[in-house]
Protein backbone atom coordinates (compact mmCIF):
# COMPACT_ATOMS: atom_id res chain seq x y z
CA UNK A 1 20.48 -6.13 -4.93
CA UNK A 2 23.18 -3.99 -3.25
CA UNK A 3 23.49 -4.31 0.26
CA UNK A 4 22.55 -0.41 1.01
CA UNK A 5 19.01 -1.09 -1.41
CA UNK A 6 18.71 -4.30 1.29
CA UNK A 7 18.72 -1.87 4.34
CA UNK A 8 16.73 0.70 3.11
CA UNK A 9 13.44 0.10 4.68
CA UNK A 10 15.51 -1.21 8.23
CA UNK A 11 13.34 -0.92 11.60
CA UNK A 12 10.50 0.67 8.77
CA UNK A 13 7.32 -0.23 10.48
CA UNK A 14 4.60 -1.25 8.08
CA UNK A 15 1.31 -2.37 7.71
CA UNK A 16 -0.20 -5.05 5.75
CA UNK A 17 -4.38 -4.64 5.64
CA UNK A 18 -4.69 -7.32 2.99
CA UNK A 19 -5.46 -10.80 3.55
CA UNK A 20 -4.53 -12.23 0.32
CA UNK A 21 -1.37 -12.68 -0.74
CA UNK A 22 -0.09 -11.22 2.84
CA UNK A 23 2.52 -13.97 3.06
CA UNK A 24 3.83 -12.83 -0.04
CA UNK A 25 4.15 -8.70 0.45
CA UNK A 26 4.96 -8.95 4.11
CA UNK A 27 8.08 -11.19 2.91
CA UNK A 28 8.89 -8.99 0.24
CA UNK A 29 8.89 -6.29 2.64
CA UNK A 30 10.74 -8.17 5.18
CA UNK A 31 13.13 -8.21 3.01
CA UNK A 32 14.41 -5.04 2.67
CA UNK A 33 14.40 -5.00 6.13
CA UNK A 34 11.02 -3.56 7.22
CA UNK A 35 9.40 -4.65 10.48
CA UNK A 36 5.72 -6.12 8.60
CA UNK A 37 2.08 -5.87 11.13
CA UNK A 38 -0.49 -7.97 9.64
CA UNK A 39 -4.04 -7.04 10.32
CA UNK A 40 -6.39 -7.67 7.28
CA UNK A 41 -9.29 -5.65 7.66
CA UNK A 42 -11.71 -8.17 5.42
CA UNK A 43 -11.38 -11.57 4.74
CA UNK A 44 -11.92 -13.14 1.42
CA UNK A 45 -14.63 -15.84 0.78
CA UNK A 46 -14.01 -18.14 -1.55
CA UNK A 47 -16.74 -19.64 -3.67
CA UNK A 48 -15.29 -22.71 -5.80
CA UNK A 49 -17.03 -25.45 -4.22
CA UNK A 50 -20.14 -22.86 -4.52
CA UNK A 51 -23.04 -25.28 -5.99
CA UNK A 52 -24.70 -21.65 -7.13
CA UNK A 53 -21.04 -21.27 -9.28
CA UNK A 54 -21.02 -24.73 -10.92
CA UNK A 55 -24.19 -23.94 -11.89
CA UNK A 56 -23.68 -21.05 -13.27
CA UNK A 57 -20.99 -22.35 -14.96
CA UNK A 58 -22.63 -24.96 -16.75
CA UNK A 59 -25.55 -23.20 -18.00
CA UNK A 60 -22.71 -20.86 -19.11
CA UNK A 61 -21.59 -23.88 -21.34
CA UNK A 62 -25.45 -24.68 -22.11
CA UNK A 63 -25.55 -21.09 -24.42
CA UNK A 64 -21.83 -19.72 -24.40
CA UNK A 65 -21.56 -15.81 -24.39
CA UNK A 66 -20.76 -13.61 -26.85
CA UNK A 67 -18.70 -11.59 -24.32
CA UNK A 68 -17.02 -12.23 -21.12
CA UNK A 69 -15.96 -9.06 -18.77
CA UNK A 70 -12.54 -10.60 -16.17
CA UNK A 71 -12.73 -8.26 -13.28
CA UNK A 72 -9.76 -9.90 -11.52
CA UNK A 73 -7.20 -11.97 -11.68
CA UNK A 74 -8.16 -14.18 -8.93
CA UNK A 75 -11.36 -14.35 -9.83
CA UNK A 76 -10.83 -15.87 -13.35
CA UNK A 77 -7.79 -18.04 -12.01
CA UNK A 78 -10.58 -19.51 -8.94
CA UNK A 79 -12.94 -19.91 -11.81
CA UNK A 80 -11.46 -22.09 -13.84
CA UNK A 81 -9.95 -24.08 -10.53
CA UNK A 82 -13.35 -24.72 -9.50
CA UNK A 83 -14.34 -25.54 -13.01
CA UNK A 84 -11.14 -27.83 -13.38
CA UNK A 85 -12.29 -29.85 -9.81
CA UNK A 86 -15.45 -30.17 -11.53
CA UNK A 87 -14.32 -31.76 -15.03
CA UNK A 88 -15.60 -29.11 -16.71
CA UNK A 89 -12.27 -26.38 -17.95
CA UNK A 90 -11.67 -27.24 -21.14
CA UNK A 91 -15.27 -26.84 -22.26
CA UNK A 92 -15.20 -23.86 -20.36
CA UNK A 93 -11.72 -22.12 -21.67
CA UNK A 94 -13.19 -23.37 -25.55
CA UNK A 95 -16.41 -21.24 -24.63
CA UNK A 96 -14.45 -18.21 -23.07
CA UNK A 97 -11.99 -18.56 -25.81
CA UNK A 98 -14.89 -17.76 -28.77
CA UNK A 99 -15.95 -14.52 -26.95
CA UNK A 100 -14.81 -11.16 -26.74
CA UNK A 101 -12.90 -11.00 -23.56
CA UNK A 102 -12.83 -7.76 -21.71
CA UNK A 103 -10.48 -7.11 -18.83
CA UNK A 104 -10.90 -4.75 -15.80
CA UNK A 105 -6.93 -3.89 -15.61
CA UNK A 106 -3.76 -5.07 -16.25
CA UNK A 107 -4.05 -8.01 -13.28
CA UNK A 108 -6.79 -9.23 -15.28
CA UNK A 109 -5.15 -9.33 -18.42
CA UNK A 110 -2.11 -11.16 -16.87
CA UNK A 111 -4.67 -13.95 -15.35
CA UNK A 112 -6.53 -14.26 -18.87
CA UNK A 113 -3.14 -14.79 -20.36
CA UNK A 114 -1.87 -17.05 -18.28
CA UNK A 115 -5.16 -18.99 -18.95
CA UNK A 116 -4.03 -19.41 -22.58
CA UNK A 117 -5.93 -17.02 -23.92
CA UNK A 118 -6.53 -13.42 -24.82
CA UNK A 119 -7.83 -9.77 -23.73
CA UNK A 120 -9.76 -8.21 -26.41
CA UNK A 121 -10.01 -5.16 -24.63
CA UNK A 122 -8.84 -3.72 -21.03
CA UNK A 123 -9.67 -1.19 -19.10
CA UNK A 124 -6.54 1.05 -18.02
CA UNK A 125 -8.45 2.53 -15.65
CA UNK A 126 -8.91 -0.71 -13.54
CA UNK A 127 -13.01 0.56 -13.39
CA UNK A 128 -15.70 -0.83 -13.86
CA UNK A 129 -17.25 2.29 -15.21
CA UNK A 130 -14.60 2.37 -17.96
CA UNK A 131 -16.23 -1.51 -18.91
CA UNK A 132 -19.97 -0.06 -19.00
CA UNK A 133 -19.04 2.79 -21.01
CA UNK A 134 -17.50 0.75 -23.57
CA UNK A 135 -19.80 -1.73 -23.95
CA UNK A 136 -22.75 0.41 -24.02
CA UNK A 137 -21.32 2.64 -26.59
CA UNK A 138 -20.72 -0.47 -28.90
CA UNK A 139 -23.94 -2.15 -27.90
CA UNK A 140 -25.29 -4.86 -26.34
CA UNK A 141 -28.29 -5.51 -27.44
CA UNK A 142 -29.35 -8.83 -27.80
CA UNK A 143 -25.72 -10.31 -26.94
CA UNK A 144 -25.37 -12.79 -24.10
CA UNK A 145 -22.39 -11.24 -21.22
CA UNK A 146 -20.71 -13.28 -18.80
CA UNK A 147 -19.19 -11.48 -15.95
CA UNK A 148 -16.81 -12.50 -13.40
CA UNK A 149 -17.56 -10.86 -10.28
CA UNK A 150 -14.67 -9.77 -8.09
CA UNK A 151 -15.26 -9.55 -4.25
CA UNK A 152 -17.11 -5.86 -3.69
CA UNK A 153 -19.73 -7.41 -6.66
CA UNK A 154 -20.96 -6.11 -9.58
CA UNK A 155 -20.62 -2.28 -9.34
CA UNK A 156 -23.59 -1.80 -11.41
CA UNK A 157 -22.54 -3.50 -14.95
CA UNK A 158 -25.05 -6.38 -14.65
CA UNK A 159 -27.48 -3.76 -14.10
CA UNK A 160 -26.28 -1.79 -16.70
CA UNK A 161 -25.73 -3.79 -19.30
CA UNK A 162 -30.08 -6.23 -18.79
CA UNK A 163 -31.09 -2.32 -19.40
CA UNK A 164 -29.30 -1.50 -22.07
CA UNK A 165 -31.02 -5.51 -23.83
CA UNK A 166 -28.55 -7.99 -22.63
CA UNK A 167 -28.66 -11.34 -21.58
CA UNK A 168 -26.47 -11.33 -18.11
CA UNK A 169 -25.01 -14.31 -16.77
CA UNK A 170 -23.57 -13.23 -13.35
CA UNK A 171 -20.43 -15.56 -11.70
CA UNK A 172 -19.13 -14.76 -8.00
CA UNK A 173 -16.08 -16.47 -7.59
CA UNK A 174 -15.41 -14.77 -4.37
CA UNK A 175 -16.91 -12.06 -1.84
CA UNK A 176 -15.11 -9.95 0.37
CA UNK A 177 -16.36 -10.96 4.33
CA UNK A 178 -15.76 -9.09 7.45
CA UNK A 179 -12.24 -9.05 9.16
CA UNK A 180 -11.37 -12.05 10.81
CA UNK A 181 -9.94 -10.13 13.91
CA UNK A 182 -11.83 -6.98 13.85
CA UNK A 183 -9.89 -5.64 16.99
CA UNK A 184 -6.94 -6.48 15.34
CA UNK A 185 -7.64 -4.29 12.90
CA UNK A 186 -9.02 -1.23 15.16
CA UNK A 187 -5.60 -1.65 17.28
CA UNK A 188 -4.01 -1.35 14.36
CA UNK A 189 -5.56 1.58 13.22
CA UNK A 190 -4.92 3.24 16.68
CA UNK A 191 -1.33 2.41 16.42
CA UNK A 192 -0.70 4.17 13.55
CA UNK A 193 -2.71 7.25 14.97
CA UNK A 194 -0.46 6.95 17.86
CA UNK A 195 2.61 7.13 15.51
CA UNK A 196 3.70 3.39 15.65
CA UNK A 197 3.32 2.43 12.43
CA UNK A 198 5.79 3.84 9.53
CA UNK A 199 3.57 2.92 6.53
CA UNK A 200 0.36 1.17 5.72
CA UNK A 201 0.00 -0.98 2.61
CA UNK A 202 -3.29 -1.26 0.76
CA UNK A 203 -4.09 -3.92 -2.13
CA UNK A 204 -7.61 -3.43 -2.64
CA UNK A 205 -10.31 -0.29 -2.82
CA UNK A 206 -12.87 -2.73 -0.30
CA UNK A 207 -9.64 -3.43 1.77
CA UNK A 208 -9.06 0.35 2.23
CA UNK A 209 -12.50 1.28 3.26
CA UNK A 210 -12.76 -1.20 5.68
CA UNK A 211 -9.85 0.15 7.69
CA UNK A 212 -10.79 3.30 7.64
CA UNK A 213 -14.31 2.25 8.83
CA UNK A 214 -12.81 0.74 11.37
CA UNK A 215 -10.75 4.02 12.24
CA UNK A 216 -13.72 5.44 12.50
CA UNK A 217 -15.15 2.74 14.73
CA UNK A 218 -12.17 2.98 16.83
CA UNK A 219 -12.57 6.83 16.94
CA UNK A 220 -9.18 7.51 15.88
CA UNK A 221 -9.74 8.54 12.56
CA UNK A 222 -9.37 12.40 12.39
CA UNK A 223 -6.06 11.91 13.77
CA UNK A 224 -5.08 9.24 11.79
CA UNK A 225 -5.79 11.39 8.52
CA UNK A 226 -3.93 13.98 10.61
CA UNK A 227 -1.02 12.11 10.44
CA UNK A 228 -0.78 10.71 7.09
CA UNK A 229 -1.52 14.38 5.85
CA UNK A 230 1.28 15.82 7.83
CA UNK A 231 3.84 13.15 6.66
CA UNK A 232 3.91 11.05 9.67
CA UNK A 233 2.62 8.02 8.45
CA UNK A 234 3.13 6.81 4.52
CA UNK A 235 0.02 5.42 2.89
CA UNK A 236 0.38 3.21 -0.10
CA UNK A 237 -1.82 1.48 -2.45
CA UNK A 238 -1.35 -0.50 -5.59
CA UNK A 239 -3.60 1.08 -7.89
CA UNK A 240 -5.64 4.07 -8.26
CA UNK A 241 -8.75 2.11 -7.59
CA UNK A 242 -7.02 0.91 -4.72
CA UNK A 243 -6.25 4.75 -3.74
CA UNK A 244 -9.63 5.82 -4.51
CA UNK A 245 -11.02 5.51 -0.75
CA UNK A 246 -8.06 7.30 0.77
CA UNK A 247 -8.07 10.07 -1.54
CA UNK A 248 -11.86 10.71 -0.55
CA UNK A 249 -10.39 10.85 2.92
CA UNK A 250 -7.76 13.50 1.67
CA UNK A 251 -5.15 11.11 1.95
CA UNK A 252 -2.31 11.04 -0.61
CA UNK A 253 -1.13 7.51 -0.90
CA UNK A 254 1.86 7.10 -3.29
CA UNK A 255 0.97 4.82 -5.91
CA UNK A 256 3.16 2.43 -8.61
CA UNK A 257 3.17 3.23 -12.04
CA UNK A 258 2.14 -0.50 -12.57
CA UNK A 259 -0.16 -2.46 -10.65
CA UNK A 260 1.76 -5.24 -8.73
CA UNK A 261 2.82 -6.15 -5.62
CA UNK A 262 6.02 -6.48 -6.90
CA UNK A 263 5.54 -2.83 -8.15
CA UNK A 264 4.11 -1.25 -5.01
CA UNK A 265 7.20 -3.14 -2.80
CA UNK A 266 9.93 -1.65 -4.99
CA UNK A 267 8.48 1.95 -5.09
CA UNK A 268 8.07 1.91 -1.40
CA UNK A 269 11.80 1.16 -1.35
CA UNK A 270 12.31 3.79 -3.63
CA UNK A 271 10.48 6.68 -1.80
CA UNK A 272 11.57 5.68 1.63
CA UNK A 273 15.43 5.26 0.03
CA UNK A 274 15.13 8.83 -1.43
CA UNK A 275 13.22 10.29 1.05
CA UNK A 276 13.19 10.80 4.57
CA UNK A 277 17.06 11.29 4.24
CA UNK A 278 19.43 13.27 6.39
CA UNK A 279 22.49 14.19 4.64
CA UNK A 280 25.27 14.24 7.02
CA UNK A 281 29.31 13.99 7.61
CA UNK A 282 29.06 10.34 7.67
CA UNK A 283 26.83 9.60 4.67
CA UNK A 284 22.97 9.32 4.14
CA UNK A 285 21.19 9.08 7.46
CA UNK A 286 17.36 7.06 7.83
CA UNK A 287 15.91 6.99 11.08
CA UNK A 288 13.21 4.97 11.42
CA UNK A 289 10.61 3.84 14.18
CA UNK A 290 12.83 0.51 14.64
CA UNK A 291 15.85 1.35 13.58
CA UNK A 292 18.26 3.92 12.09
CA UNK A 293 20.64 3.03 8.84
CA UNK A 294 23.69 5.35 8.77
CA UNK A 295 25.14 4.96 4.54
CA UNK A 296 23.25 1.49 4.27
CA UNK A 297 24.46 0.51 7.31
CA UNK A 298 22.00 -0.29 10.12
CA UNK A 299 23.16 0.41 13.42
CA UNK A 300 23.64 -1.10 16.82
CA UNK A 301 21.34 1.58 18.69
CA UNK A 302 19.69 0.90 21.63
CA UNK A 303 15.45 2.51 22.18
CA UNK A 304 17.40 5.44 23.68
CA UNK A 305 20.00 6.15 21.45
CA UNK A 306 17.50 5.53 18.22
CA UNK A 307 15.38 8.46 20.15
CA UNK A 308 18.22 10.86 20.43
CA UNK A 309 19.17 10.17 16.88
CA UNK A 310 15.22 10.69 16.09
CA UNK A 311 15.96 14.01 17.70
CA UNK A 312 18.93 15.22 16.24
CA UNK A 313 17.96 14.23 12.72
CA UNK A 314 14.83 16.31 12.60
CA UNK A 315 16.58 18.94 13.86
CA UNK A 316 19.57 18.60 11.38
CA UNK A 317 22.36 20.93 11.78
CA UNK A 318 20.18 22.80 14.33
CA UNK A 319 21.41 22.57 17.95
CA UNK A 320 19.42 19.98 20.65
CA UNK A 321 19.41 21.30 24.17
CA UNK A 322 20.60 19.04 26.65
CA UNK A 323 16.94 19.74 28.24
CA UNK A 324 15.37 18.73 24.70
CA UNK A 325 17.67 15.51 25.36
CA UNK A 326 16.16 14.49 28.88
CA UNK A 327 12.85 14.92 27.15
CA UNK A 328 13.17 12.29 24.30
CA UNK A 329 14.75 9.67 26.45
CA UNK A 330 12.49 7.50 28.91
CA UNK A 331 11.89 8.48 31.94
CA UNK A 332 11.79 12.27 33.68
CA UNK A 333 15.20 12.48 35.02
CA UNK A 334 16.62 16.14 34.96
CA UNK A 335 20.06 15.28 36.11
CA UNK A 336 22.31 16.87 32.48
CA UNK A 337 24.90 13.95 33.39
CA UNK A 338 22.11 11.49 32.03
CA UNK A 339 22.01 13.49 28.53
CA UNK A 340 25.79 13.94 28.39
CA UNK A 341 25.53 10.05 29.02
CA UNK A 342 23.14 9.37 26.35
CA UNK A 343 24.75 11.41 23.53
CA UNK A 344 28.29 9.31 24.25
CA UNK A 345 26.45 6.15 23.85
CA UNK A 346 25.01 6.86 20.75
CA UNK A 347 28.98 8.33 19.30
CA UNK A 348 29.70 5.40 20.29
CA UNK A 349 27.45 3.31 18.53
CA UNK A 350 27.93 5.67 15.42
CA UNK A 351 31.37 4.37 14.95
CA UNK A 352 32.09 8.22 14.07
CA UNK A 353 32.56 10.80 16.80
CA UNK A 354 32.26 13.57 14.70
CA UNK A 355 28.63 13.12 13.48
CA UNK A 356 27.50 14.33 16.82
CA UNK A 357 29.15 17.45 18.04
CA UNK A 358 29.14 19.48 21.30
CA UNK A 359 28.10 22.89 20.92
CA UNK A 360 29.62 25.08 23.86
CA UNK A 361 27.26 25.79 26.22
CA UNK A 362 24.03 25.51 24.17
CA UNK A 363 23.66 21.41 23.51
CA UNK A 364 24.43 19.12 20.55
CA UNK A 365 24.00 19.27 16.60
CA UNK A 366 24.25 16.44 13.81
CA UNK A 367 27.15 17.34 11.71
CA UNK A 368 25.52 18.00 8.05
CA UNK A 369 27.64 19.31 5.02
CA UNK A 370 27.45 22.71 4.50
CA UNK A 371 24.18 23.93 2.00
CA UNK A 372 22.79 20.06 2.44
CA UNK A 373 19.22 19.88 2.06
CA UNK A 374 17.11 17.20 3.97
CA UNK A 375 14.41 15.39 3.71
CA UNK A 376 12.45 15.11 6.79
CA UNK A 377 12.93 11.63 8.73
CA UNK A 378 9.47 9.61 9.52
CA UNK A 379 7.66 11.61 12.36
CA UNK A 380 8.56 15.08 11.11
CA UNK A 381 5.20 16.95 9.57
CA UNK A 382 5.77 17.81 6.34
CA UNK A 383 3.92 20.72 4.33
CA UNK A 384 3.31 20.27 -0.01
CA UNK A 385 4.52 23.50 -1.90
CA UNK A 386 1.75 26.12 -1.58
CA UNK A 387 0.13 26.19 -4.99
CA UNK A 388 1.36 22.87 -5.86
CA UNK A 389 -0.71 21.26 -8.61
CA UNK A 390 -2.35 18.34 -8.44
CA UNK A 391 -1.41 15.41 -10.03
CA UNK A 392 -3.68 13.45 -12.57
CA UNK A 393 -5.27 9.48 -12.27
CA UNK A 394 -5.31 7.12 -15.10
CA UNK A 395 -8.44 8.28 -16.01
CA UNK A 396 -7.43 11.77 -16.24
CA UNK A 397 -9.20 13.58 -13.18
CA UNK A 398 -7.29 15.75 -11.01
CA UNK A 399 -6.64 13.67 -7.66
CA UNK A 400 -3.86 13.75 -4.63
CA UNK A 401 -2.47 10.47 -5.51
CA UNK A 402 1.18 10.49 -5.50
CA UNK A 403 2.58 8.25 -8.61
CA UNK A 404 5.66 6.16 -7.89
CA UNK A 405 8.08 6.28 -10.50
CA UNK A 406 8.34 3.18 -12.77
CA UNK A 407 10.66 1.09 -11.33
């Protein structure tokens, strides 16, 4: 990794609402260089040393199953843990290894592999309507199903699938449970309404409702849509069941072609790196809420020169009053020596006078090439194209979601 790819997300504030697997994204994030808030708005409840799942398990082994639906990764890999601390996997992987195997998604599929054994089908959809639908339309009559619960429960297929004549043997590995710091997660909410927060990172559909709930809760939720609408604030989510809450909300949350962690970190980098960019004199400019990179090159700014920066770069090539100055530094001096202070400072720090030139009697402009076109920096509201057409889910319905490219 280059050094300039290393420094793209510097002083990036983002937000982690997961709980599992935090560690691993907020380090990943980290980094790059982005400044990572953790506030998981549910926990996750583990069920292996469930007595309810060992029993399942076993009468499981009793009469195997003709098919087994995987509806996460996790799931399965807690499964056969608990069924490993209970002496009991390799009966179990023989029995799940005679049956059609049907994963919900590509995370599934990797967790059944790594299991040593094989998806017979998966849904690309990551739904659990996609599963129903094509299990009903082959039939299922008469056939025994196993399925794997993930942590929002069954959405509908055991139902689905004892109407349609099927024996259904239901096995919750986990369940999602209420935050474990529930005004953590409502200050964190209000943060980013405020306009502290740079992005916010979602892993799970459950996950993402829960935070806006507790938007909602907090009362903060009209302008926090406000704000991700207008550009302020970057939403993200791994998947397009992930996404699904926020684009109910009218949220567009860019999205990774795959669904990974890995994935969703590296597309991140990849919008913020070509986005959000000020073309100037000097290079490529990022400013953002921590810190400001200058042509991959983070800079020594202090909270008042990062502000004037903030300034000048969302006004690009357009002149800043010495009054519009006064304004975006602390404090309500009104003395023009303090803005005439500020702006050498920040030259200073620069290490290149001529990014920030004096215009004659009017204020100060960043020094852009001639015809360069910018990309607002994080704060600035942004507008889509009028007439700009949708883009399309997995499944092939219009939605807002904004696909990453594969990276």
């Amino acid at each position: 990794m280059t050094e300039q790819l290393a420094q793209t997300l510097a002083g990036f504030v983002v937000l982690v609402t997961a709980e599992r697997r935090s560690g691993e994204l907020g380090a990943a994030l980290e980094r790059r260089g982005a400044v990572v808030r953790h506030a998981p708005s549910l926990s996750m409840v583990p069920h292996q040393d469930d007595a309810e799942l060992l029993r399942a398990t076993r009468e499981l082994l009793a009469d195997p199953p003709d098919v087994v639906v995987v509806t996460t990764g996790i799931g399965l890999r807690g499964w056969v843990e608990a069924a490993d601390a209970a002496g009991i996997a390799e009966p179990l992987l023989e029995a799940l290894g005679r049956a059609r195997i049907v994963a919900r998604g590509p995370k599934a599929r990797g967790a059944i592999q790594a299991a040593g054994l094989q998806a017979d089908w998966v849904a690309e959809s990551e739904t659990s309507a996609e599963i129903a639908e094509a299990l009903l339309d082959d039939g299922v009559a008469g056939l025994r199903i196993a399925v794997q619960h993930h942590g929002a429960g069954s959405d509908g297929l055991d139902e689905a699938f004892r109407a349609a004549g099927a024996d259904v043997c239901s096995l919750v590995v986990y369940r999602w449970g209420p935050p474990r710091d529930p005004a953590a997660v409502e200050a964190s909410a209000r943060a980013t309404a405020d306009g502290q927060v740079d992005a916010v990172v979602f892993t799970s559909a459950p996950g993402a409702a829960a935070w806006l709930s507790a938007a909602d809760d907090a009362g903060v939720a009209p302008a926090l849509v406000d704000r991700f609408r207008c550009g302020g604030v970057l939403a993200a989510a791994v998947g397009p069941v992930t996404a699904r809450p926020l684009v109910e909300r009218g949220i567009e949350p860019l999205v990774p072609e795959r669904g990974r962690l890995g994935s969703l970190v590296r597309s991140l980098v990849t919008h913020v790196g070509g986005h959000q960019v000020v073309p100037t004199v000097a290079g490529p400019l990022q400013v953002h809420r921590g810190a400001a990179v200058l042509d991959g090159r983070v800079l020594p700014l202090s909270p008042s020169g990062l502000e004037v920066l903030r300034l000048l770069a969302t006004r690009a090539g357009e002149v800043v009053t010495r009054a519009d100055v006064l304004r975006a530094l602390p404090g309500d001096s009104a003395d023009p020596h303090a803005a005439e202070v500020a702006v050498a400072r920040l030259r200073e720090a620069l290490g290149h006078r001529g990014l920030v030139t004096t215009v004659v009697k009017r204020g100060y402009r960043l020094a852009v090439p001639d015809g360069a076109t910018t990309s607002p920096p994080v704060g600035a509201a942004t507008t889509p194209p009028v007439g700009a057409a949708p883009s399309v889910r997995d499944d092939g319905d219009p939605s807002p979601i904004r696909k990453a490219a594969h990276v």
